[in-house]
N, C-alpha and C. Protein backbone atom coordinates (compact mmCIF):
# COMPACT_ATOMS: atom_id res chain seq x y z
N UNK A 1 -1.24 5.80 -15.73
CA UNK A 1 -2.32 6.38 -14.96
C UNK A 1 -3.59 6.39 -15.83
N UNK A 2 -4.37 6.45 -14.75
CA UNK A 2 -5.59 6.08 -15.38
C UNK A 2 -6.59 7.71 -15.00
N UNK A 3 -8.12 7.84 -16.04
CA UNK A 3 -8.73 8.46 -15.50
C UNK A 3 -10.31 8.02 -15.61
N UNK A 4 -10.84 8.61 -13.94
CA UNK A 4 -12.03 7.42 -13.74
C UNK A 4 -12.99 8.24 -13.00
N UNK A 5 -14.56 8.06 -13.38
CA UNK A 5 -15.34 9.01 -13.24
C UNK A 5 -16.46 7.66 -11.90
N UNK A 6 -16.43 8.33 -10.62
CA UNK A 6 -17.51 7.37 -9.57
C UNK A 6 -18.70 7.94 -9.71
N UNK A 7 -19.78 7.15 -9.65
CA UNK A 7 -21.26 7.45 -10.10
C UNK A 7 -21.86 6.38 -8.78
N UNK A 8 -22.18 7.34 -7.93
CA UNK A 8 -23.20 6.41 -6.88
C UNK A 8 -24.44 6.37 -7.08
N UNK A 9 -24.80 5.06 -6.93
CA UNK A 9 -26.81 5.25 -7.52
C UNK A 9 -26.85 5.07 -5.91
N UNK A 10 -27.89 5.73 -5.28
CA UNK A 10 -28.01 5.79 -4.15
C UNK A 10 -29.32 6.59 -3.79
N UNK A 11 -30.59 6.54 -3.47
CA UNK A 11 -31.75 7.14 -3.06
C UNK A 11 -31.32 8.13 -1.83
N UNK A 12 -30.96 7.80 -0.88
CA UNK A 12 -30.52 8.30 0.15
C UNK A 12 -29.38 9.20 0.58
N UNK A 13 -28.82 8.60 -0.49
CA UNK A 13 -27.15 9.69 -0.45
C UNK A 13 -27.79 10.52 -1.43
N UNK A 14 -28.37 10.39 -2.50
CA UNK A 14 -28.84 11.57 -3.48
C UNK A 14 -29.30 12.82 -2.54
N UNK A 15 -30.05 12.49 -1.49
CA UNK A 15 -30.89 13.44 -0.59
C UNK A 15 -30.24 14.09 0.47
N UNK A 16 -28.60 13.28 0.44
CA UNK A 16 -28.01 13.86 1.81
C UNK A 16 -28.14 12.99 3.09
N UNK A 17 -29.25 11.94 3.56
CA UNK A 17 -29.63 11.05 4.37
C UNK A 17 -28.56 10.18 4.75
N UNK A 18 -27.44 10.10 3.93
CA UNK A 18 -26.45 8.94 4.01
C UNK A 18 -25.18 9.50 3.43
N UNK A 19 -23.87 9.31 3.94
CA UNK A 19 -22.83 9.44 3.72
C UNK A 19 -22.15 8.74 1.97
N UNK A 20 -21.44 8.61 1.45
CA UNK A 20 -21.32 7.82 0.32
C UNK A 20 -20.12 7.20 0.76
N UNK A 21 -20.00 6.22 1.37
CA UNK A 21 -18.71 5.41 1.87
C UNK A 21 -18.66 4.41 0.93
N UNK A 22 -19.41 4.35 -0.25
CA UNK A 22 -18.47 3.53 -0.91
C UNK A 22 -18.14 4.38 -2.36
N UNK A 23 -18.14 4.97 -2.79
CA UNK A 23 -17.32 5.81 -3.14
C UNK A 23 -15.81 6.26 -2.66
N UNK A 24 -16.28 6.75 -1.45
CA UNK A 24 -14.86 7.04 -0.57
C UNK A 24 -13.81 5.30 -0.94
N UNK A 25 -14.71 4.81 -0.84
CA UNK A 25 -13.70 2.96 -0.95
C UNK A 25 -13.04 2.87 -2.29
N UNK A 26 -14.13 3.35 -3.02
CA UNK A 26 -13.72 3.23 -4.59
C UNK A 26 -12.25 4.20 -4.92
N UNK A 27 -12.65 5.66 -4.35
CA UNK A 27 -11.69 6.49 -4.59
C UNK A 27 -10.34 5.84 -3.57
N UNK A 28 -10.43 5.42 -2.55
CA UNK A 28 -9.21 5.28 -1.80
C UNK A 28 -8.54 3.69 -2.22
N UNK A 29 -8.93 2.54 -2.88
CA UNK A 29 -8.83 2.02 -4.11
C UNK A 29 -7.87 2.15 -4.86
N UNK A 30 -8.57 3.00 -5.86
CA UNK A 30 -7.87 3.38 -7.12
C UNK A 30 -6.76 4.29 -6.69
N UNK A 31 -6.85 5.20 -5.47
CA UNK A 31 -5.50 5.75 -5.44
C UNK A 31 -4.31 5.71 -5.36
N UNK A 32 -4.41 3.56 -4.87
CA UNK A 32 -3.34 2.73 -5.03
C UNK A 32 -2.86 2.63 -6.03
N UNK A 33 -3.47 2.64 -7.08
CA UNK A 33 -2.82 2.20 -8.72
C UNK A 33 -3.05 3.65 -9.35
N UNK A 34 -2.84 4.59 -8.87
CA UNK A 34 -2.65 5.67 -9.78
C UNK A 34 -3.15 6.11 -10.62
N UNK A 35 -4.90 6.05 -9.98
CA UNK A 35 -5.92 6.49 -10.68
C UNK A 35 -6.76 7.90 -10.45
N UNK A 36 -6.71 8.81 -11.64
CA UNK A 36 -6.82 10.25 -11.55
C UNK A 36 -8.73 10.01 -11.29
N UNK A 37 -8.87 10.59 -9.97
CA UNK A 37 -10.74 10.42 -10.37
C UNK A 37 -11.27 12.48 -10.79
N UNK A 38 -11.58 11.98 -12.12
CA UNK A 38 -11.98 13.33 -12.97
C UNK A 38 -13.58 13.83 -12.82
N UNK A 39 -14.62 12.79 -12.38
CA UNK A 39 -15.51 13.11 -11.75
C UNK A 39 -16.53 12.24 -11.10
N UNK A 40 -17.29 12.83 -10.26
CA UNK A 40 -17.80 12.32 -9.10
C UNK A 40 -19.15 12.36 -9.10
N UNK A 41 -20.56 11.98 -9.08
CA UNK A 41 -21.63 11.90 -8.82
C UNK A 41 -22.26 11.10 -7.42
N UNK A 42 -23.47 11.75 -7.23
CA UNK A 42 -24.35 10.81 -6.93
C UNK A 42 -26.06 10.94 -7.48
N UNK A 43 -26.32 10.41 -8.09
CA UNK A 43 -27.64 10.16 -8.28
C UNK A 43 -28.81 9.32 -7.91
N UNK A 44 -29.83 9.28 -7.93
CA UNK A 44 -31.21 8.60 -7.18
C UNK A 44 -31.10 7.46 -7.79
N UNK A 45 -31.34 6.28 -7.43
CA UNK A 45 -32.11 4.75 -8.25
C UNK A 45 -33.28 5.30 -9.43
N UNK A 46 -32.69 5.94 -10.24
CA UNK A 46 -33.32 6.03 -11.08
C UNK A 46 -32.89 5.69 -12.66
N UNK A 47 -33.67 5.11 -13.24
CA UNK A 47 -32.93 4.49 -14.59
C UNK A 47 -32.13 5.67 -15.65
N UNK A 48 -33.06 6.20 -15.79
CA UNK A 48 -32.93 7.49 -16.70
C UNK A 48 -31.92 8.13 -16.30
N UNK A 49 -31.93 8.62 -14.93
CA UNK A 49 -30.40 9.22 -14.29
C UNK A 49 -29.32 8.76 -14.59
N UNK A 50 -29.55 7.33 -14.20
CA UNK A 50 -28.27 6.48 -14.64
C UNK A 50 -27.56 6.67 -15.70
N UNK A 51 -28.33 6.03 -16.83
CA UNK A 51 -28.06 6.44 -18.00
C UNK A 51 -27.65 7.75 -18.35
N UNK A 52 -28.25 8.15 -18.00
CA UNK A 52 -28.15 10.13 -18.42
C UNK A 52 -26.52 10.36 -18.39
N UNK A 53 -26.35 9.58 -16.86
CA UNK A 53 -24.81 10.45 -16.27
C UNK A 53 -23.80 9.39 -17.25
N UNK A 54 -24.20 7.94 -16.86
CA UNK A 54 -23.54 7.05 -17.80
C UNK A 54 -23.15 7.52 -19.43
N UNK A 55 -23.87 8.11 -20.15
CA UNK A 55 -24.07 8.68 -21.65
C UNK A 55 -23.01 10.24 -21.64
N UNK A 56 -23.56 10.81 -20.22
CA UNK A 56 -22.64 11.99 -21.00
C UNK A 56 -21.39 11.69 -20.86
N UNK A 57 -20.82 11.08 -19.56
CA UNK A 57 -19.73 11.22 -19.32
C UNK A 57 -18.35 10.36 -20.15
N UNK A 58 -19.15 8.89 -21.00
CA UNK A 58 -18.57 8.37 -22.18
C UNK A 58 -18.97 8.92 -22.92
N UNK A 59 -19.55 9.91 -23.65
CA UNK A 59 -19.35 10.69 -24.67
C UNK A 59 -18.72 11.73 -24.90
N UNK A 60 -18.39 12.54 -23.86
CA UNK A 60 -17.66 13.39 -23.67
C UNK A 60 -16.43 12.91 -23.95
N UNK A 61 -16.01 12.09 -23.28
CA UNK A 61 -14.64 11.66 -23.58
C UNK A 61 -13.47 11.87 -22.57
N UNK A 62 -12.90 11.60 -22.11
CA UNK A 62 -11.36 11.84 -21.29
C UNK A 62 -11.53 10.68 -19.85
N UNK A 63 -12.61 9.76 -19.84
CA UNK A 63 -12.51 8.73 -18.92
C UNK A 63 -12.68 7.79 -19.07
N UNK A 64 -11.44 7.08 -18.85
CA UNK A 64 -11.37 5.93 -19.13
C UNK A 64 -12.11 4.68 -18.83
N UNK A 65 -12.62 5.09 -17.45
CA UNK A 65 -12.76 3.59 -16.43
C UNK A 65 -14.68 4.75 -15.84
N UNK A 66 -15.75 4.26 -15.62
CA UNK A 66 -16.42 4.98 -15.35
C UNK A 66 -17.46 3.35 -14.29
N UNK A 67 -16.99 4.10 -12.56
CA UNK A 67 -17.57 3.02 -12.22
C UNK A 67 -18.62 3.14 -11.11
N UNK A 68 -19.54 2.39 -11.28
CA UNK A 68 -20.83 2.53 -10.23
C UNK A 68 -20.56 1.74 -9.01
N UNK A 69 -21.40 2.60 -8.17
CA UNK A 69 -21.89 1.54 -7.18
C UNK A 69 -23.29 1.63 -6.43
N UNK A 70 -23.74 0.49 -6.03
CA UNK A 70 -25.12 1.10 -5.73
C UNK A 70 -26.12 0.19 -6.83
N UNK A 71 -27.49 -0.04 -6.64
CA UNK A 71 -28.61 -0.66 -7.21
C UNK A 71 -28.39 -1.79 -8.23
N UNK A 72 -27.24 -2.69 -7.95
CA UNK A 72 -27.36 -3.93 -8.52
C UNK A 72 -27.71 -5.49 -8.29
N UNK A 73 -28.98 -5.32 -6.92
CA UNK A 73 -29.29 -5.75 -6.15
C UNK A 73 -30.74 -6.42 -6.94
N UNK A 74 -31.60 -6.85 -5.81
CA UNK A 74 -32.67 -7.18 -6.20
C UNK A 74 -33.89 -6.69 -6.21
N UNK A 75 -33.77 -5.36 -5.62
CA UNK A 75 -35.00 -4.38 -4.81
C UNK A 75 -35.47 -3.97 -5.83
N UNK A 76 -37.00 -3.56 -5.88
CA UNK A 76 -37.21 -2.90 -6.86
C UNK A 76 -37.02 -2.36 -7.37
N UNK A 77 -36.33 -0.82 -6.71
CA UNK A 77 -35.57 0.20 -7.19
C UNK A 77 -33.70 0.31 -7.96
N UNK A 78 -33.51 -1.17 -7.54
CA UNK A 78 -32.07 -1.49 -8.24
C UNK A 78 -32.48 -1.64 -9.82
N UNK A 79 -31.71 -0.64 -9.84
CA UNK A 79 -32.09 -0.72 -11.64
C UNK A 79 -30.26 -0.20 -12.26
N UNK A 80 -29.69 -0.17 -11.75
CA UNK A 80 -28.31 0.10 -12.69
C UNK A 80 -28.22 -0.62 -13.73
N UNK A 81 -28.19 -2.02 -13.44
CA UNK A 81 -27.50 -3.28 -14.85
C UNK A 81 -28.37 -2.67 -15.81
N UNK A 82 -29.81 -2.27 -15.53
CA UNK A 82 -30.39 -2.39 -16.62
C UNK A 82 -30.34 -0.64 -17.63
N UNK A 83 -29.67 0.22 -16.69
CA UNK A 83 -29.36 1.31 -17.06
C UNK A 83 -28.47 0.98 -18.12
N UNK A 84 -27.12 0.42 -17.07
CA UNK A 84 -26.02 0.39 -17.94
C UNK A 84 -26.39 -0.33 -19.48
N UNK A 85 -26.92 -1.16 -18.89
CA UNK A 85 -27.31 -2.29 -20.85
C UNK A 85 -27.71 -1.47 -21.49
N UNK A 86 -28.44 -0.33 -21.02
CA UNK A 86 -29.50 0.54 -22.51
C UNK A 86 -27.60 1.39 -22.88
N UNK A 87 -26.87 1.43 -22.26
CA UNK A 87 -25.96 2.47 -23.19
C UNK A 87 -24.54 2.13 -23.50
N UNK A 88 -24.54 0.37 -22.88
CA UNK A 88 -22.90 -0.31 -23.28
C UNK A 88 -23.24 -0.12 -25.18
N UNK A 89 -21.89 -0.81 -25.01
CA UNK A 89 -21.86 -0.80 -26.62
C UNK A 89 -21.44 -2.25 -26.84
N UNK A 90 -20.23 -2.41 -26.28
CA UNK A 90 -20.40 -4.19 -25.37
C UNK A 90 -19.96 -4.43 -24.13
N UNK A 91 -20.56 -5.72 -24.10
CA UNK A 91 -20.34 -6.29 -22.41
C UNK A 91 -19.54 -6.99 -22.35
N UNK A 92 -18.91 -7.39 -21.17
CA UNK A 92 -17.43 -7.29 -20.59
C UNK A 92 -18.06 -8.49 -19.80
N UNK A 93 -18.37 -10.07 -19.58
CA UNK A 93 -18.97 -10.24 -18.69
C UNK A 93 -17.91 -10.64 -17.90
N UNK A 94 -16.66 -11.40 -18.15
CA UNK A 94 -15.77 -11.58 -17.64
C UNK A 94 -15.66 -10.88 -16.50
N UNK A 95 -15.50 -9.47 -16.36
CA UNK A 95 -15.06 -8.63 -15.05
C UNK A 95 -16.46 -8.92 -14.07
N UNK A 96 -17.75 -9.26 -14.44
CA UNK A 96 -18.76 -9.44 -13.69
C UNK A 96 -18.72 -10.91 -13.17
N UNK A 97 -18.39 -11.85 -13.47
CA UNK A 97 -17.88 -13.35 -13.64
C UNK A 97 -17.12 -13.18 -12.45
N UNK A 98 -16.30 -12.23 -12.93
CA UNK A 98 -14.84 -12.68 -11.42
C UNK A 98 -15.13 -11.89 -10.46
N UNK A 99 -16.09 -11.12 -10.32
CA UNK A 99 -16.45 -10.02 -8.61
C UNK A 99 -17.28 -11.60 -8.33
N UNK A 100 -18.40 -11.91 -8.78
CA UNK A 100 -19.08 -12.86 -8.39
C UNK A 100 -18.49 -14.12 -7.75
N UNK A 101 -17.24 -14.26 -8.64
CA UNK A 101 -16.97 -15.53 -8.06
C UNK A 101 -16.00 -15.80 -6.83
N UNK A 102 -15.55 -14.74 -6.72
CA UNK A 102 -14.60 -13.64 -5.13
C UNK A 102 -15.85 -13.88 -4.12
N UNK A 103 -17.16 -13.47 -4.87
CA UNK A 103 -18.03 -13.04 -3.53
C UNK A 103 -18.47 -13.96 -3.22
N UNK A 104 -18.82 -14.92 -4.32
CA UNK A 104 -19.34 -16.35 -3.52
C UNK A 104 -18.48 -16.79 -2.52
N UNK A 105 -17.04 -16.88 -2.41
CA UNK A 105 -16.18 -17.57 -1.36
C UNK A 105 -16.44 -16.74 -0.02
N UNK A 106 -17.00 -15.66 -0.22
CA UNK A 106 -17.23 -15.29 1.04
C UNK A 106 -18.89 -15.23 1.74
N UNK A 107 -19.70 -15.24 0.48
CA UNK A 107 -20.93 -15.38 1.29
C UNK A 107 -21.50 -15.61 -0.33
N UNK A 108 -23.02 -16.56 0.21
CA UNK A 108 -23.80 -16.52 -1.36
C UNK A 108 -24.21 -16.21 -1.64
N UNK A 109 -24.67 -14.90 -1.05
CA UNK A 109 -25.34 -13.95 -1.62
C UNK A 109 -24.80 -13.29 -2.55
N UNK A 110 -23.66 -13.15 -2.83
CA UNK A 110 -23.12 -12.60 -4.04
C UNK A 110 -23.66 -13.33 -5.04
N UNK A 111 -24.07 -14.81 -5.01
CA UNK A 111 -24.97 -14.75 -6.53
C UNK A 111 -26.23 -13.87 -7.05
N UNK A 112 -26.64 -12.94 -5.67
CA UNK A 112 -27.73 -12.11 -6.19
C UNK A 112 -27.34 -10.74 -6.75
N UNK A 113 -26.13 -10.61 -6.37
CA UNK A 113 -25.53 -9.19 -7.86
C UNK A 113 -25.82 -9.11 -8.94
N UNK A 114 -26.12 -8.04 -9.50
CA UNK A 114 -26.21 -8.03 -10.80
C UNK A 114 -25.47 -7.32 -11.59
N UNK A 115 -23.91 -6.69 -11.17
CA UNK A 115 -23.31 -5.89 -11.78
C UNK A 115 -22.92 -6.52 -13.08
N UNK A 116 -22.91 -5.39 -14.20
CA UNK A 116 -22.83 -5.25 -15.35
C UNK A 116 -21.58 -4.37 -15.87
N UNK A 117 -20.88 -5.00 -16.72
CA UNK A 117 -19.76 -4.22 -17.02
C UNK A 117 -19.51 -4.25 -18.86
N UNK A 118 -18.97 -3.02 -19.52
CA UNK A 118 -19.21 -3.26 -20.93
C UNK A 118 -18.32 -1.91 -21.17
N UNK A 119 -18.40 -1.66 -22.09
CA UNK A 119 -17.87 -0.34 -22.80
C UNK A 119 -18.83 0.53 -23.53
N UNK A 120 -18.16 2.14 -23.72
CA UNK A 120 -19.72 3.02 -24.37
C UNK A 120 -18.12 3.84 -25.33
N UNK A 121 -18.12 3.81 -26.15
CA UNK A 121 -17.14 4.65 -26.97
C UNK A 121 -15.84 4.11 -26.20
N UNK A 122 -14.93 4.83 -25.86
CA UNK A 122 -13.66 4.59 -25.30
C UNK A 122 -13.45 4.50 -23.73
N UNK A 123 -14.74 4.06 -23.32
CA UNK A 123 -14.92 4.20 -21.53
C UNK A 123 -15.66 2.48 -21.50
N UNK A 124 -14.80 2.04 -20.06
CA UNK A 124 -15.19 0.73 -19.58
C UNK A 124 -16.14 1.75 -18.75
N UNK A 125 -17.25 0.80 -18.35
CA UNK A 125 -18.20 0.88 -17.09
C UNK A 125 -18.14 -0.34 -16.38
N UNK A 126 -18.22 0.34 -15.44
CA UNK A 126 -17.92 -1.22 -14.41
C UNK A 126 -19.28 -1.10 -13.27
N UNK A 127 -19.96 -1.86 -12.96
CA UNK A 127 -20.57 -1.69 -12.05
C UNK A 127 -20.29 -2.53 -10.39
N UNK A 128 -20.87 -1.82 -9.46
CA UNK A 128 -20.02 -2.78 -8.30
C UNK A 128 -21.22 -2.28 -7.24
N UNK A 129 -21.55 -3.12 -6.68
CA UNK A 129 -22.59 -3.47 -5.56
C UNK A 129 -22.48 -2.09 -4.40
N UNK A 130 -23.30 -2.21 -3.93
CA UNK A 130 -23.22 -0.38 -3.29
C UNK A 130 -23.03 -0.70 -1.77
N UNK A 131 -22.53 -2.21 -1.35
CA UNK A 131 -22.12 -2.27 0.42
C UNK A 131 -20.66 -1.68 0.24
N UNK A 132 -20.09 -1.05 0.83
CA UNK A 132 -18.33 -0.63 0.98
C UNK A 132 -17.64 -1.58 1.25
N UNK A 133 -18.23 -2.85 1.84
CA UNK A 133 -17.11 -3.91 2.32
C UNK A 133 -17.11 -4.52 0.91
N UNK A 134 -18.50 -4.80 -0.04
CA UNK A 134 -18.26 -5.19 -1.18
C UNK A 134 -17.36 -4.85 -2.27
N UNK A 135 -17.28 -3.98 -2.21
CA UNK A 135 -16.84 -2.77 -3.15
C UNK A 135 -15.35 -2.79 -3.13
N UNK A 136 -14.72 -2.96 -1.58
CA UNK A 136 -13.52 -3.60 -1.24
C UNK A 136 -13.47 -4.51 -1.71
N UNK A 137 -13.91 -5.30 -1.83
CA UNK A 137 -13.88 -6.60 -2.09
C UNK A 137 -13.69 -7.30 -3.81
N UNK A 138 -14.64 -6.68 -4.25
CA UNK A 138 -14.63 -6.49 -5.67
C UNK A 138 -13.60 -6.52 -6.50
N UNK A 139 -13.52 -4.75 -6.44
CA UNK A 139 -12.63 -3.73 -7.00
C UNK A 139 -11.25 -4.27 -7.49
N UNK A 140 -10.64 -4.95 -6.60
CA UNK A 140 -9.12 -4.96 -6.39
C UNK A 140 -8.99 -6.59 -7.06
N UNK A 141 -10.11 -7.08 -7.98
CA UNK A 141 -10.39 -8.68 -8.47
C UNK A 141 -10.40 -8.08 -9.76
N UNK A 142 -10.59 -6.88 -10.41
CA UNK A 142 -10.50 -6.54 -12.00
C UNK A 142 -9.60 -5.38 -11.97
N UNK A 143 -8.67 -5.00 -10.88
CA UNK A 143 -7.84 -4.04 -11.48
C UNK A 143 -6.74 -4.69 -11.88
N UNK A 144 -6.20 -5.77 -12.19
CA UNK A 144 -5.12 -6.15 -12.72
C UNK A 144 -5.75 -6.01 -13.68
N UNK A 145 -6.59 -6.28 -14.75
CA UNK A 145 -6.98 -6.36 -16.37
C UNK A 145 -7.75 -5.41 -16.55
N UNK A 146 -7.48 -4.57 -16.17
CA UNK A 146 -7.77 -3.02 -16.22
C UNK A 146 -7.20 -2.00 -17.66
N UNK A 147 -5.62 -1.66 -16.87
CA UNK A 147 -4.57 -1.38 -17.87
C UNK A 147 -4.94 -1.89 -19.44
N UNK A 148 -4.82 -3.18 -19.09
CA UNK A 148 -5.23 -3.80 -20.80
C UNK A 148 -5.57 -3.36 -21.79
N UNK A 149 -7.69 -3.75 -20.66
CA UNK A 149 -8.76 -3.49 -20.88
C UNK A 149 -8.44 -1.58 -21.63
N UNK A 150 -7.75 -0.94 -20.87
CA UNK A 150 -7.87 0.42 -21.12
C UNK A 150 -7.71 0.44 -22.36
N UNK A 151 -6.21 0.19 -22.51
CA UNK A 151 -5.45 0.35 -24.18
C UNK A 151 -6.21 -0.66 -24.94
N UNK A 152 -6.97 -1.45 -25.05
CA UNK A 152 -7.63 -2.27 -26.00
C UNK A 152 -8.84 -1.64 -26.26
N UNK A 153 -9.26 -0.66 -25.98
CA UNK A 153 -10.59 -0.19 -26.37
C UNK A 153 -10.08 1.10 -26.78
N UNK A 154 -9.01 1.66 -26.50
CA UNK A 154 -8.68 2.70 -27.32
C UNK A 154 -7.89 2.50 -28.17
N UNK A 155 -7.88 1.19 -28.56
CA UNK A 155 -7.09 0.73 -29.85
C UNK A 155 -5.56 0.98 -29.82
N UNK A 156 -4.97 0.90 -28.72
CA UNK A 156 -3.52 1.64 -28.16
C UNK A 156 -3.04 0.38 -28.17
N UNK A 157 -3.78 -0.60 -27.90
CA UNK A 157 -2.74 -1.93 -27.51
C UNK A 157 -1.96 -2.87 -28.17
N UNK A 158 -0.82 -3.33 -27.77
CA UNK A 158 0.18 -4.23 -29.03
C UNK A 158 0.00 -5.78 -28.83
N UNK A 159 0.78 -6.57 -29.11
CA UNK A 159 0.61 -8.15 -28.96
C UNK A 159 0.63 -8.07 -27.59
């Protein structure tokens, strides 16, 4: 088992204006593979926020998997990737490689994602596009190398 903190960047859900259904996707997801979700946000398209929540919650410590959804788009206000880059420690592009290349078979606009995925101390961040069908879509393309991913950054892992 795993433990995994959802962070929605979302203008609209921050305000209440909008439901967070992809969250709900994320959490109903991971509850397939036996993933404890330890905490929950939503915050504005804002960089600083991002980061902010991104920073405490790998520093604190006790989550493993810490994943967005929401502003990895092209709009002005999509600013996650560039959140997440100010506070990985490294990048993971592989897990961003394979959502992309899932999404191209279904439409090409998935080459305009920009999710970003890396590590901050002993926490993966994963980022994942903020439509719910995406997010479905995604998600279930990097949870097999997940597990791994986990024990290899907490230095747990064997041959």
């Amino acid at each position: 088992m795993f433990t995994v903190g959802i962070l929605t960047v979302s203008d609209r859900c921050s305000r209440g204006e909008r439901e967070d259904k992809s969250g709900e996707v994320i959490r109903k997801v991971l509850s397939q593979f036996g993933a404890r979700i330890v905490e929950h946000a939503i915050v504005p398209d804002e960089k600083e926020s991002i980061a902010g929540r991104l920073t405490e919650w790998a520093d604190k410590g006790g989550i493993d998997i810490i994943i967005t959804t929401g502003g990895t788009g092209l709009a002005p206000r999509d600013v996650t990737p560039e959140a997440t880059l100010d506070v990985i420690d490294k990048a993971i592009p592989g897990f961003s490689e394979a959502m992309r290349a899932k999404g191209i078979k279904k439409t090409p606009h998935a080459m305009l994602s920009r999710e970003v995925c890396g590590t901050r101390n002993q926490s993966i961040i994963i980022n994942l596009p903020g439509s719910p069908k995406a997010v479905g879509e995604c998600l279930p393309v990097i949870l097999p190398a997940l597990p791994h991913a986990i024990e290899v950054v907490k230095g747990e892992a064997t041959e």
